[in-house]
Protein backbone atom coordinates (compact mmCIF):
# COMPACT_ATOMS: atom_id res chain seq x y z
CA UNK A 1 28.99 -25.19 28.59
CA UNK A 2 30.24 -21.27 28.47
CA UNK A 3 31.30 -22.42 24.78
CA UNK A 4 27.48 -23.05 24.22
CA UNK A 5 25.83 -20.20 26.20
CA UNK A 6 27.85 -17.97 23.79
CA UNK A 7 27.02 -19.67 20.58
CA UNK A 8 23.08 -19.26 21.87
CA UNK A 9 23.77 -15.47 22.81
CA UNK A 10 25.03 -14.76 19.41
CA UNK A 11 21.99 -16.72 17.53
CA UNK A 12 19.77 -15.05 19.62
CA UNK A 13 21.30 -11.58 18.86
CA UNK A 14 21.23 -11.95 15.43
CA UNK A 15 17.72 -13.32 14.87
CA UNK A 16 16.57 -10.37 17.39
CA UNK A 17 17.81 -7.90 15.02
CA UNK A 18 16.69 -10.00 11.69
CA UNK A 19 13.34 -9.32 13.48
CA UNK A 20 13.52 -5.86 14.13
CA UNK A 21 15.07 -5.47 10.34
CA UNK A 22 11.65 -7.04 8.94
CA UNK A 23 9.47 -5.28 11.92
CA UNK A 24 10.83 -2.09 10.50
CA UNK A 25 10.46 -2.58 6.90
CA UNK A 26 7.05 -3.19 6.44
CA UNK A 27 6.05 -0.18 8.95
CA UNK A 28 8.10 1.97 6.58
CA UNK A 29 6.31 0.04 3.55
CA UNK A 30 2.87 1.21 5.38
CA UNK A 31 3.90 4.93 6.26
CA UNK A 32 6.27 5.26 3.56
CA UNK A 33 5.04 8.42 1.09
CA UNK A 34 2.02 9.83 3.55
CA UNK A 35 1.96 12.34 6.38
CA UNK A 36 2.39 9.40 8.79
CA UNK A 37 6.38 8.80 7.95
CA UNK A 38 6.96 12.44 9.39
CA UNK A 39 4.58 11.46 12.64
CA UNK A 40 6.60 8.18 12.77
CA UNK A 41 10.15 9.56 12.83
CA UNK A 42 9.33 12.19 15.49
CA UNK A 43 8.18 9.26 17.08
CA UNK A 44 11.79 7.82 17.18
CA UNK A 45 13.52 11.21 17.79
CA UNK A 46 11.31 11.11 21.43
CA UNK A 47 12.56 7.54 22.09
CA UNK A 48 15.90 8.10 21.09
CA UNK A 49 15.98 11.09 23.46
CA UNK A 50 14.22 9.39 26.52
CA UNK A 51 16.51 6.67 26.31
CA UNK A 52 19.71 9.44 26.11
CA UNK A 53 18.20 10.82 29.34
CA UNK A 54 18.29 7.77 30.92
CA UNK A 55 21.55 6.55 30.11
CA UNK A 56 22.61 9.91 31.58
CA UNK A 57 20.64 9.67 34.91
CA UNK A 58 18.98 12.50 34.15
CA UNK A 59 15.69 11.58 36.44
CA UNK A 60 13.67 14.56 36.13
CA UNK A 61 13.34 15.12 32.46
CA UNK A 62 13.51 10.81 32.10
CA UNK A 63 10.79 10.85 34.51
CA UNK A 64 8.20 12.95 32.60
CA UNK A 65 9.06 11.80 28.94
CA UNK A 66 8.94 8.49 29.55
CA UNK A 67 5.38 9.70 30.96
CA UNK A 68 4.31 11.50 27.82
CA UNK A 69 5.58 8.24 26.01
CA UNK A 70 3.26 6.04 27.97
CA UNK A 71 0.28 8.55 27.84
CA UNK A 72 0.63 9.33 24.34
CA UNK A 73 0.36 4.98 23.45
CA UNK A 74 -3.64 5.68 23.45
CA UNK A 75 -3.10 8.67 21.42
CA UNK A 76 -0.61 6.65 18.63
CA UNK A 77 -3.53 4.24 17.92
CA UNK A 78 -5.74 6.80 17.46
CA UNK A 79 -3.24 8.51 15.17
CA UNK A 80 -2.25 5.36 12.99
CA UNK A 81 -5.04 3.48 13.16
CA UNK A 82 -5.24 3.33 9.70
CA UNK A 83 -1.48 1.72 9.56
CA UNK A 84 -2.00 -0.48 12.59
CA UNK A 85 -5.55 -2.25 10.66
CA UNK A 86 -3.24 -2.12 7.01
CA UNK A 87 -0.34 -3.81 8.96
CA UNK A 88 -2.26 -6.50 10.71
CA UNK A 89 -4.20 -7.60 7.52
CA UNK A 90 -0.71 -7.57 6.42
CA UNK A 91 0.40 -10.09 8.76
CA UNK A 92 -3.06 -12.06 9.09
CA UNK A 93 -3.47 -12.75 5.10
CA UNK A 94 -4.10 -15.28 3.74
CA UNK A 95 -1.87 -15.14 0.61
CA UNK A 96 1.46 -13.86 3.17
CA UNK A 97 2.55 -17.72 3.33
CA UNK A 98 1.61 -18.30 0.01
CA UNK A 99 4.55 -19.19 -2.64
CA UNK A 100 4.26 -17.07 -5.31
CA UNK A 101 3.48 -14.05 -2.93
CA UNK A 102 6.43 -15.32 -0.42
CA UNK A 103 8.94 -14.88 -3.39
CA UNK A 104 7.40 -11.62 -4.14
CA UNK A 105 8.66 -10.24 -0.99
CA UNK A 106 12.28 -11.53 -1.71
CA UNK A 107 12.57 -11.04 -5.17
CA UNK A 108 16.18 -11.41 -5.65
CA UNK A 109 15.15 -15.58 -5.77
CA UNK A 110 13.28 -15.16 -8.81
CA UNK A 111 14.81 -16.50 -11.94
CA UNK A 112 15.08 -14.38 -15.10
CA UNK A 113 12.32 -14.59 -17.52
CA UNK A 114 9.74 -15.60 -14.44
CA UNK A 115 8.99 -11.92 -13.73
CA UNK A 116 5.18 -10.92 -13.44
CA UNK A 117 5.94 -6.91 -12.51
CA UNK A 118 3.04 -5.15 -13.43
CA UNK A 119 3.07 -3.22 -17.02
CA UNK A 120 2.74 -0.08 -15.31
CA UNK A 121 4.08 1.39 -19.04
CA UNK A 122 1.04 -0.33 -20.96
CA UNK A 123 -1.75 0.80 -17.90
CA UNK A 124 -0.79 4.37 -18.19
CA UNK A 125 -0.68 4.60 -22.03
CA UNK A 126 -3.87 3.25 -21.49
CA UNK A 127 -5.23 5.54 -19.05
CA UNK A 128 -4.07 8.23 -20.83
CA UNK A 129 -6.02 6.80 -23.99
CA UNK A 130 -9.03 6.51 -22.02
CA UNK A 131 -8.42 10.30 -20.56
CA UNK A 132 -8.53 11.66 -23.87
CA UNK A 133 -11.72 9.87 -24.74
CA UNK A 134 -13.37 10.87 -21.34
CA UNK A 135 -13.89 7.49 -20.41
CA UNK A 136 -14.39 6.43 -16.83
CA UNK A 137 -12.07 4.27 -15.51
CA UNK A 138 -10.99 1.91 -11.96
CA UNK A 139 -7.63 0.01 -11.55
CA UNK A 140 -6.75 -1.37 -8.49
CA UNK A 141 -3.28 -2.54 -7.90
CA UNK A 142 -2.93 -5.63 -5.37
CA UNK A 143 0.38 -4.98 -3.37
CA UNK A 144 0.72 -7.38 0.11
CA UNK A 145 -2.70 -7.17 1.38
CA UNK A 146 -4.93 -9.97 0.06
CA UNK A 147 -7.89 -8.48 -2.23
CA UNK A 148 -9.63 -11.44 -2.47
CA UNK A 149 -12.61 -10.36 -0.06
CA UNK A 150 -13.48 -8.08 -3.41
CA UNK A 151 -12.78 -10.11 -6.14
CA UNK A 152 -15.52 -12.38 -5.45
CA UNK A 153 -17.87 -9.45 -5.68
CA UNK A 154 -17.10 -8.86 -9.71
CA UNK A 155 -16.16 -11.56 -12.70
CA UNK A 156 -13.17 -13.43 -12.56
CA UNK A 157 -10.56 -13.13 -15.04
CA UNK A 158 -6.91 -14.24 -15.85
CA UNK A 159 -5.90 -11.73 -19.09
CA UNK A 160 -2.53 -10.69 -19.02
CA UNK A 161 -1.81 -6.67 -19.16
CA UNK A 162 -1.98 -5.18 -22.34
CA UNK A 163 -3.07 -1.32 -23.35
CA UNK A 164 -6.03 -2.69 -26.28
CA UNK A 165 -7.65 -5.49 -23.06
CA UNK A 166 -7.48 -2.27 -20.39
CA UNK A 167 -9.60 0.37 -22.89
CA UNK A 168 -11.88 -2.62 -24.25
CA UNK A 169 -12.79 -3.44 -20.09
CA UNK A 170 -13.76 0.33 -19.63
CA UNK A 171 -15.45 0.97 -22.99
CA UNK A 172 -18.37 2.82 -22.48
CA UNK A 173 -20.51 0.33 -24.45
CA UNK A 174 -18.81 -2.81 -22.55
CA UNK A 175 -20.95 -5.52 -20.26
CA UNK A 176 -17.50 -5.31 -18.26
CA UNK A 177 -17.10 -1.01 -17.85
CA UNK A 178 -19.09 -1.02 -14.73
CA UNK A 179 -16.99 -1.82 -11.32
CA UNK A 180 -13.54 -1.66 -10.68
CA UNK A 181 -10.68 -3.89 -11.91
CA UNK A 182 -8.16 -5.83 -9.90
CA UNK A 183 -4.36 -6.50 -11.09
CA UNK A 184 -2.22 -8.83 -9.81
CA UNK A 185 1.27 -8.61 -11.15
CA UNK A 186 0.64 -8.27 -14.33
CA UNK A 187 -2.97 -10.27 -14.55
CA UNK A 188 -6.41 -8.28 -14.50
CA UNK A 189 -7.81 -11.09 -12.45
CA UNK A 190 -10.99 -9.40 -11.57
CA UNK A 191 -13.63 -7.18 -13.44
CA UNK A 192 -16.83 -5.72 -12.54
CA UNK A 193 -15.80 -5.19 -9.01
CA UNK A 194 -17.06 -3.44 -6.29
CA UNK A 195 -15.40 -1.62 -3.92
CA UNK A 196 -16.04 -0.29 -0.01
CA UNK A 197 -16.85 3.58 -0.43
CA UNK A 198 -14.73 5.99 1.95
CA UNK A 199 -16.58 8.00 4.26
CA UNK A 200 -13.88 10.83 4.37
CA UNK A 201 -15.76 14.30 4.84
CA UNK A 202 -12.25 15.63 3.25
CA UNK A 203 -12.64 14.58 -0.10
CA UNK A 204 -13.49 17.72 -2.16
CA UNK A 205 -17.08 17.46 -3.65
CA UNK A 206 -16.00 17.75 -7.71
CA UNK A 207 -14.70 13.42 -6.66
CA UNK A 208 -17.59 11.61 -7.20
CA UNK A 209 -18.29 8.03 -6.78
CA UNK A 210 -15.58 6.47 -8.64
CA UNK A 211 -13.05 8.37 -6.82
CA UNK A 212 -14.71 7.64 -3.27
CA UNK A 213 -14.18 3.80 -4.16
CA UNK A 214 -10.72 3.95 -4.89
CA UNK A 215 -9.82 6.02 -1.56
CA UNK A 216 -12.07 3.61 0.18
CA UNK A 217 -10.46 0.09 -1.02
CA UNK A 218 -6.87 2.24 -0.39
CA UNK A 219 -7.82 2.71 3.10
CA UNK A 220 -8.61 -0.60 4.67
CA UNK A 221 -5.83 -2.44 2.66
CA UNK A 222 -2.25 -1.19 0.57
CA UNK A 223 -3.68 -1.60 -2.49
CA UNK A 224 -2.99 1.17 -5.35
CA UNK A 225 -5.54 2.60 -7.08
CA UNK A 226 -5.76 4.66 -10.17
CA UNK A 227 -8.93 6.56 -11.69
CA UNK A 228 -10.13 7.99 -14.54
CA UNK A 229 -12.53 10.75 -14.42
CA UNK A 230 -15.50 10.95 -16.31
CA UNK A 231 -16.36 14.48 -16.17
CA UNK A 232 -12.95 15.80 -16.13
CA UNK A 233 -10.83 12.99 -18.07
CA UNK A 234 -8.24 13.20 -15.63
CA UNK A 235 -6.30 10.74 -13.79
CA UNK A 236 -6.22 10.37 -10.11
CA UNK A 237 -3.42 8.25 -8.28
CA UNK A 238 -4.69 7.29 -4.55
CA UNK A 239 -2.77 5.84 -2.14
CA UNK A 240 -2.97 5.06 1.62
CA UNK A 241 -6.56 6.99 1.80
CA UNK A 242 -5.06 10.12 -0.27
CA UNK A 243 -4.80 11.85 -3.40
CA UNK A 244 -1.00 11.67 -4.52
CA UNK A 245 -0.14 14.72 -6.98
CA UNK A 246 2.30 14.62 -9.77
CA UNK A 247 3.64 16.20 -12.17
CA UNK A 248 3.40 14.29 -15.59
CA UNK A 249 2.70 11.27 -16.41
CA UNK A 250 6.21 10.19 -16.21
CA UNK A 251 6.63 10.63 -12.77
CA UNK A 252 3.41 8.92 -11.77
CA UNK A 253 5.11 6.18 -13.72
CA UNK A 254 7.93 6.35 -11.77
CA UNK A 255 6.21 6.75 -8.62
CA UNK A 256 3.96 3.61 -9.54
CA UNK A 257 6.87 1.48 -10.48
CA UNK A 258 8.72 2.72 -7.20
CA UNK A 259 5.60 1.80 -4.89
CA UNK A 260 5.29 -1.94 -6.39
CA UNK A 261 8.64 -2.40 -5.60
């Protein structure tokens, strides 16, 4: 009987921390690259040193942090809201216990010569195509968070990613320029698509429309989005509700290629 209470203590341990291993990487997949991964770690420094106190008997100063820890719960919300709605669409979608998006999330089970990583090589020689041209532009970037809510609102497609199919979607002249389009791996499997429009009083007035969409669809879900301006002809990367800056337009590739990772 001992025998078995210590084979159950040891399961038990190790799916408790296969829990807290998965618990912790997809909050650092949702905070990871904004202003909330600073918030989140100061977060843990707090804990860390509440606990320490404790562990030391130190009552006074355990007393009134673990106070500010339970008063401040309201205020955490409040602060991540935005990663708190992103993580439970993560958990509540539909596509999570779907196959092709379960081995997604564990990639090392894919075979060689299966891979459908998005052509983030052939989208940005594309956008920079359409940037030179001045030619408006919408990609949005499907990561864990289901999009199909806004596919439905545009034309379904199933074209595989290739630089001539992204600047003939957006051509000026096109029945299909209008709207955003949706990747998946490395399908355009939407066109024409609209998107929820942000209702940030931050973003800076020379953004217009286009730009407003892609910070909107980025805030209620993880999705990526990248836009070309009209006006300007250059290209915006948003991500998480926010402008990401960059240097050239090799980094954004590399920052692209790290983020679908």
């Amino acid at each position: 009987m001992d025998f078995l209470n210590f084979i159950d203590f040891k399961i038990t341990d190790v799916l408790d921390i296969i829990f807290v291993a998965v618990l912790l990487y997809y909050i650092y997949k949702l905070v990871r690259g904004s202003v909330a991964i600073n918030i989140f770690i100061g977060i843990v420094i707090v804990w860390a040193f509440w606990k320490l106190t404790e562990l030391l008997d130190m009552q006074m100063i355990s007393s009134m942090v673990g106070a500010f820890m339970q008063v401040g719960l309201i205020a955490l919300i409040i602060v991540f809201q935005q990663e708190i709605r992103k993580f439970l669409l993560m958990i509540g979608s539909t596509n999570f216990a779907n196959k092709r998006n379960f081995v997604k999330h564990f990639k090392f089970l894919k075979q060689e010569g299966l891979s459908t990583d998005t052509d983030v090589d052939a989208i940005l020689k594309a956008c920079e195509k359409m940037a030179s041209t001045k030619t408006g532009a919408i990609l949005v970037i499907e990561r864990s968070n289901s999009l199909d809510f806004i596919k439905s609102t545009g034309d379904r497609m199933n074209i595989e990613i290739n630089q001539p199919i992204l600047e003939s979607i957006f051509y000026k002249n096109s029945t299909l320029h209008d709207g955003a389009a949706v990747i998946v791996g490395n399908y355009i499997v939407a066109t024409r698509v609209i998107l929820p429009v942000s209702n940030e009083r931050n973003i800076p007035l020379r953004f217009g429309l286009r730009h407003r969409a892609a910070v909107g669809i980025s805030e209620k879900t993880d999705a990526l989005s990248i836009v070309v301006s009209e006006e300007t002809g250059l290209i915006s990367y948003i991500k998480n509700g926010e402008f990401v800056l960059y240097d050239s337009i090799t980094q954004l590739g590399n920052m692209l290629k790290q983020d679908l990772i």
